[in-house]
C-alpha atoms as a PDB file:
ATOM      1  CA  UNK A   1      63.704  66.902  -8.265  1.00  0.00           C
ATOM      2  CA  UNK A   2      60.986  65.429 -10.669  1.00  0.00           C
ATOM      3  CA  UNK A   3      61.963  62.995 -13.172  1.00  0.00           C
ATOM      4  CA  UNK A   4      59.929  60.797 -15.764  1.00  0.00           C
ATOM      5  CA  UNK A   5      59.732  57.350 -16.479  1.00  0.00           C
ATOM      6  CA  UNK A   6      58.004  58.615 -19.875  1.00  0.00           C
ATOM      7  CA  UNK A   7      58.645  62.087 -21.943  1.00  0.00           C
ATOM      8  CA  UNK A   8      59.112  65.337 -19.704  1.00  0.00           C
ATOM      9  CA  UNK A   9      55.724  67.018 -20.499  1.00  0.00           C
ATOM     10  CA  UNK A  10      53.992  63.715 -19.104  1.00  0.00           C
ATOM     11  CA  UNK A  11      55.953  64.089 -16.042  1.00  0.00           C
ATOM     12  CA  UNK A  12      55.062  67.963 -16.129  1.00  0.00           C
ATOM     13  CA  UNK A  13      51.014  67.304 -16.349  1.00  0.00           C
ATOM     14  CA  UNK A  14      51.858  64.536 -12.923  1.00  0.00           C
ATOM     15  CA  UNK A  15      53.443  66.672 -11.173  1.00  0.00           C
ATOM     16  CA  UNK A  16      50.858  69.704 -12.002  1.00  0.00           C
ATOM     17  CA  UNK A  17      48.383  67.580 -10.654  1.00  0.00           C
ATOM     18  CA  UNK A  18      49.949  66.498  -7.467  1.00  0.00           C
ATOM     19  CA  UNK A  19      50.835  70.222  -6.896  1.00  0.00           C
ATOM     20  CA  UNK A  20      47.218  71.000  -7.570  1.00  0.00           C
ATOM     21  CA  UNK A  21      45.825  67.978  -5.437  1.00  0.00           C
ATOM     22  CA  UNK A  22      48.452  69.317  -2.531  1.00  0.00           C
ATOM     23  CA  UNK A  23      46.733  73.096  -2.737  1.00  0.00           C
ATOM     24  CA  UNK A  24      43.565  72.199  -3.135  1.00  0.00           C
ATOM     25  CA  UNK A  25      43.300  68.930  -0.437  1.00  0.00           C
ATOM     26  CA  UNK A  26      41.851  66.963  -3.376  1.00  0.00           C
ATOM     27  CA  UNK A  27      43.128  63.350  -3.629  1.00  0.00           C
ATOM     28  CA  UNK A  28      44.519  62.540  -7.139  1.00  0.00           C
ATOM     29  CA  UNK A  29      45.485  59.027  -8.409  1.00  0.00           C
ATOM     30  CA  UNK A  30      48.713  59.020 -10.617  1.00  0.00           C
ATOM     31  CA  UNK A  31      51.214  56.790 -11.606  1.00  0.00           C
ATOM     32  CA  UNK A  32      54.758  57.260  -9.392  1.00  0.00           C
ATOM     33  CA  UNK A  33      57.075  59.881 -11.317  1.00  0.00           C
ATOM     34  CA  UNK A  34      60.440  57.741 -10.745  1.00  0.00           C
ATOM     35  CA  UNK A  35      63.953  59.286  -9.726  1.00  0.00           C
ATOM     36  CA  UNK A  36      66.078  57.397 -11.903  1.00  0.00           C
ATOM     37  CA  UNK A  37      64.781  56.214 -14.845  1.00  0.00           C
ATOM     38  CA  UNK A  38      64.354  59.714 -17.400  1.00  0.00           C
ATOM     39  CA  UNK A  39      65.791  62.811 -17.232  1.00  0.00           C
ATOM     40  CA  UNK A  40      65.151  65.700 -15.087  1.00  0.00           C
ATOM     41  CA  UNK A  41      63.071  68.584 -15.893  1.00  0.00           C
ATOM     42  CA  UNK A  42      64.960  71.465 -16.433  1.00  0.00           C
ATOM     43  CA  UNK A  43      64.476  75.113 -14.815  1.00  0.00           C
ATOM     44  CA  UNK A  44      61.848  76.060 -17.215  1.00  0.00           C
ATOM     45  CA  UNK A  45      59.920  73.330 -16.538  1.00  0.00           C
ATOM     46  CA  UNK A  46      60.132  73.985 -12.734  1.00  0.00           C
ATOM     47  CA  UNK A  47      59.107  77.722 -13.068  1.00  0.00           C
ATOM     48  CA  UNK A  48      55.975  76.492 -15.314  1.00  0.00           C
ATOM     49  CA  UNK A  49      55.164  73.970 -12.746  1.00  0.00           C
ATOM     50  CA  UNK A  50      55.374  76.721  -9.791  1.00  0.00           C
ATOM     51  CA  UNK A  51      53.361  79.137 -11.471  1.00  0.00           C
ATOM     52  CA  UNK A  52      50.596  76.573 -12.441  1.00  0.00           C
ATOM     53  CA  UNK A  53      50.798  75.614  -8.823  1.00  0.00           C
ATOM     54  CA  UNK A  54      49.836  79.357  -8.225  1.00  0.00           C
ATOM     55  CA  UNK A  55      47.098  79.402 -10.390  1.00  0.00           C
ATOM     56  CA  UNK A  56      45.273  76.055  -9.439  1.00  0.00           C
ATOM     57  CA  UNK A  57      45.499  76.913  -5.885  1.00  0.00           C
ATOM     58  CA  UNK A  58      42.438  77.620  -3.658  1.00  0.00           C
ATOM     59  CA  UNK A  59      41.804  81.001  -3.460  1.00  0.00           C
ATOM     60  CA  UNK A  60      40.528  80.761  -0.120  1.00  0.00           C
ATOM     61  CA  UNK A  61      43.814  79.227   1.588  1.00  0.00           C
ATOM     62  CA  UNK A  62      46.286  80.457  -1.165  1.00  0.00           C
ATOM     63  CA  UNK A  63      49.768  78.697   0.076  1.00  0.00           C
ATOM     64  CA  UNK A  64      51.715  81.105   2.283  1.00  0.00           C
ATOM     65  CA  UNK A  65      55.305  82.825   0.562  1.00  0.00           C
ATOM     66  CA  UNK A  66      57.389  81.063   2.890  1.00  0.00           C
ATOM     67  CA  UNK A  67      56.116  77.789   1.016  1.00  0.00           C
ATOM     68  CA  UNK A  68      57.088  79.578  -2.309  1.00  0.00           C
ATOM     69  CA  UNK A  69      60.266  80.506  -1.144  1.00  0.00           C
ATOM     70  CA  UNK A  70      61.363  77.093   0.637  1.00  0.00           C
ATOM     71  CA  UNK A  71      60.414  75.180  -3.197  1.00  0.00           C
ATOM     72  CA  UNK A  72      62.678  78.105  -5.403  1.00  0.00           C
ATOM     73  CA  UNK A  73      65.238  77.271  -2.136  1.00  0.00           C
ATOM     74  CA  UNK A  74      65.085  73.607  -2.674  1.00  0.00           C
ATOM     75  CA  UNK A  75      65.287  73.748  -6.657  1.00  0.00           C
ATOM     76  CA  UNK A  76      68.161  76.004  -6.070  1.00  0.00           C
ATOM     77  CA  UNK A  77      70.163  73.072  -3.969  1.00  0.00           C
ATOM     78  CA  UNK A  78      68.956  71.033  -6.164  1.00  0.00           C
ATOM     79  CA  UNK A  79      70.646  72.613  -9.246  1.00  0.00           C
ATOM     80  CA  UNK A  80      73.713  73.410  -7.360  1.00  0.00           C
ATOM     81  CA  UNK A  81      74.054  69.692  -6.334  1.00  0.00           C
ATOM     82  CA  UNK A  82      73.786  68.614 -10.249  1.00  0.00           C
ATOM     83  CA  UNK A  83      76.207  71.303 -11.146  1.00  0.00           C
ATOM     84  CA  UNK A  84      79.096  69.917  -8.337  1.00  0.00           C
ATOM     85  CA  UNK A  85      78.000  66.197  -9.130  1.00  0.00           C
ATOM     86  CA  UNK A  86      78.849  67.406 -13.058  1.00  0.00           C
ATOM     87  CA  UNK A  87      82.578  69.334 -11.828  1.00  0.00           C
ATOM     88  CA  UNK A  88      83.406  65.980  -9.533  1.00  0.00           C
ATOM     89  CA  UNK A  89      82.835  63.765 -12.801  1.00  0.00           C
ATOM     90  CA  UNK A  90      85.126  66.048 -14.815  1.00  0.00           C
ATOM     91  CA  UNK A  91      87.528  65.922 -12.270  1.00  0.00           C
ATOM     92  CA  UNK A  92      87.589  62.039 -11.474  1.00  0.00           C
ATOM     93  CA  UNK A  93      88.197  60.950 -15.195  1.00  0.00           C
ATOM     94  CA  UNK A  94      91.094  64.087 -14.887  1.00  0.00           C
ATOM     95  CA  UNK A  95      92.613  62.352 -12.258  1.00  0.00           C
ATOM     96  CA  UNK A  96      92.035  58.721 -13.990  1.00  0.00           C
ATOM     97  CA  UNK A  97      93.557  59.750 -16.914  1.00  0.00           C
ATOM     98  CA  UNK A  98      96.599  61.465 -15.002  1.00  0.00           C
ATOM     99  CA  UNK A  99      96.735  58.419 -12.972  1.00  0.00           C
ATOM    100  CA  UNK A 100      96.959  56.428 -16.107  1.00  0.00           C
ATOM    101  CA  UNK A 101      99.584  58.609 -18.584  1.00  0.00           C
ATOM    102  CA  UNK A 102     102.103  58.350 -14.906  1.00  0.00           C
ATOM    103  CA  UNK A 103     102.431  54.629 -15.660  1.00  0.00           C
ATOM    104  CA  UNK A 104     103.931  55.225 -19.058  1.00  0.00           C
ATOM    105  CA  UNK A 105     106.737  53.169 -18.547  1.00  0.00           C
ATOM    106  CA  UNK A 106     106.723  51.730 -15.712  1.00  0.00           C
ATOM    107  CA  UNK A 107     106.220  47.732 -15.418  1.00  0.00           C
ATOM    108  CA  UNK A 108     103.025  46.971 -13.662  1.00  0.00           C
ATOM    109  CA  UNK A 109     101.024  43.533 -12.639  1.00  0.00           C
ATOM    110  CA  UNK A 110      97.222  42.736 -12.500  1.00  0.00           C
ATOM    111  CA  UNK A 111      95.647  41.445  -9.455  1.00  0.00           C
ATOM    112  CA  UNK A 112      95.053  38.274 -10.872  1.00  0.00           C
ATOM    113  CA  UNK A 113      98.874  38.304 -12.415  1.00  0.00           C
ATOM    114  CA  UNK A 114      97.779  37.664 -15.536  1.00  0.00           C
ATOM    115  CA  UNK A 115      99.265  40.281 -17.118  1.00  0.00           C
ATOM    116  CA  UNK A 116     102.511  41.899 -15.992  1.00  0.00           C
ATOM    117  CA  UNK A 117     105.123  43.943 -18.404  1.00  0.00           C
ATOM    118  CA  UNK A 118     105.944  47.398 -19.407  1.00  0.00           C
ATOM    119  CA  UNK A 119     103.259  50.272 -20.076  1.00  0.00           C
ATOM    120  CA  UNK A 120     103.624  51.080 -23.595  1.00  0.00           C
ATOM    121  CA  UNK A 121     100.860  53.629 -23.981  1.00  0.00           C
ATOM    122  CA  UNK A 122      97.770  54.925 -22.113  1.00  0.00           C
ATOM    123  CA  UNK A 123      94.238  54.629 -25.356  1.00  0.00           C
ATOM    124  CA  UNK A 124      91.092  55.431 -24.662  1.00  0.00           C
ATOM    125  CA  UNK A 125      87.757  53.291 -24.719  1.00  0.00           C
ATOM    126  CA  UNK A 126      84.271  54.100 -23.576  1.00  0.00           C
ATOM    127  CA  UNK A 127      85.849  57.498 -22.428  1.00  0.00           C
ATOM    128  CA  UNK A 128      88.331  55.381 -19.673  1.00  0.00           C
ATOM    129  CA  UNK A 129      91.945  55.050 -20.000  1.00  0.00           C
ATOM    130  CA  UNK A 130      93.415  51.563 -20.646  1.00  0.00           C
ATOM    131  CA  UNK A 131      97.120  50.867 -20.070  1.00  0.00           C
ATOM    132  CA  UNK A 132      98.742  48.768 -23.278  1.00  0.00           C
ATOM    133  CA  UNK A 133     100.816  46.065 -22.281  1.00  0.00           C
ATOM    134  CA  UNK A 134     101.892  44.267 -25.141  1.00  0.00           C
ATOM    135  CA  UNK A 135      98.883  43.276 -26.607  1.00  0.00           C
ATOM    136  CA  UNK A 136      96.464  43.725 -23.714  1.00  0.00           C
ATOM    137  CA  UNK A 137      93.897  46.583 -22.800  1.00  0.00           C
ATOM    138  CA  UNK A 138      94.246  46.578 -18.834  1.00  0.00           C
ATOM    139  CA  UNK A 139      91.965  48.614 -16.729  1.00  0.00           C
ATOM    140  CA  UNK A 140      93.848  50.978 -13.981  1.00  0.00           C
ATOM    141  CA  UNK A 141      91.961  49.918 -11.556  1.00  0.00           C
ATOM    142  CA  UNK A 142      93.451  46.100 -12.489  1.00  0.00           C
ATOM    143  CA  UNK A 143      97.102  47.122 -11.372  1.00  0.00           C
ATOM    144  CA  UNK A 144      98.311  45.798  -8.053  1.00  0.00           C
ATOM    145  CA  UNK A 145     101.954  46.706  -8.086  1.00  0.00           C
ATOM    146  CA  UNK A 146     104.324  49.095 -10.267  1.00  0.00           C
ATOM    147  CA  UNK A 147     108.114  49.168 -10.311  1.00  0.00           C
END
């Protein structure tokens, strides 16, 4: 997967040019295209890359279709794994707030037994469940014992 330190059409014309420096044996200096600091071109983006990859190849050793096939194989991975990374998110903060709502009720105590008392309610902040006891916000993940 490419991603880009800067906006996606400068991370497009990098990785055009490493494609084309890869087909045609030409060395290209470029800055490094980063993994995890922009977001990740999209399918479109891929397909536009592949086909300018075609047409910037050397005509005289054109890349085989088995190379063509293994890149659309990898992108396809490559979208799956985003699409299962998305379903696992959705179902951890299920589970959290399930988790969370069971406590209703129930006395709990922190690790550091600050807080201990009944669960009044389960709120929401930042997207994460947080148990009120009394006055406090407790994290879930804070609890060490219920009863």
């Amino acid at each position: 997967m490419i991603t880009a330190a800067s906006p996606p059409s400068t991370a497009a014309a990098n990785a055009v040019a490493n494609m084309a420096a890869a087909s045609t044996g030409t060395e290209t200096q470029l800055p490094v295209v980063s993994e995890t600091t922009g977001p990740a071109l999209g399918q479109d983006a891929f397909l536009k890359l592949l086909i300018t990859q075609i047409q910037m190849q050397d005509p005289l050793e054109p890349m085989s279709a088995t190379e063509y096939i293994a890149q659309l194989a990898q992108f396809s991975t490559v979208e799956q794994l985003q699409a299962t990374n998305l379903h696992l998110g959705i179902l951890y903060q299920a589970q959290a707030v399930s988790q969370a709502v069971l406590l209703i009720g129930k006395h709990i105590e922190t690790a550091d037994g600050s807080v201990t008392g009944l669960v009044e309610a389960v709120i929401f902040a930042d997207g994460q469940p947080k148990l009120i006891v009394g006055d406090e916000q407790i994290n879930p993940g804070d609890v060490v014992r219920v009863w």
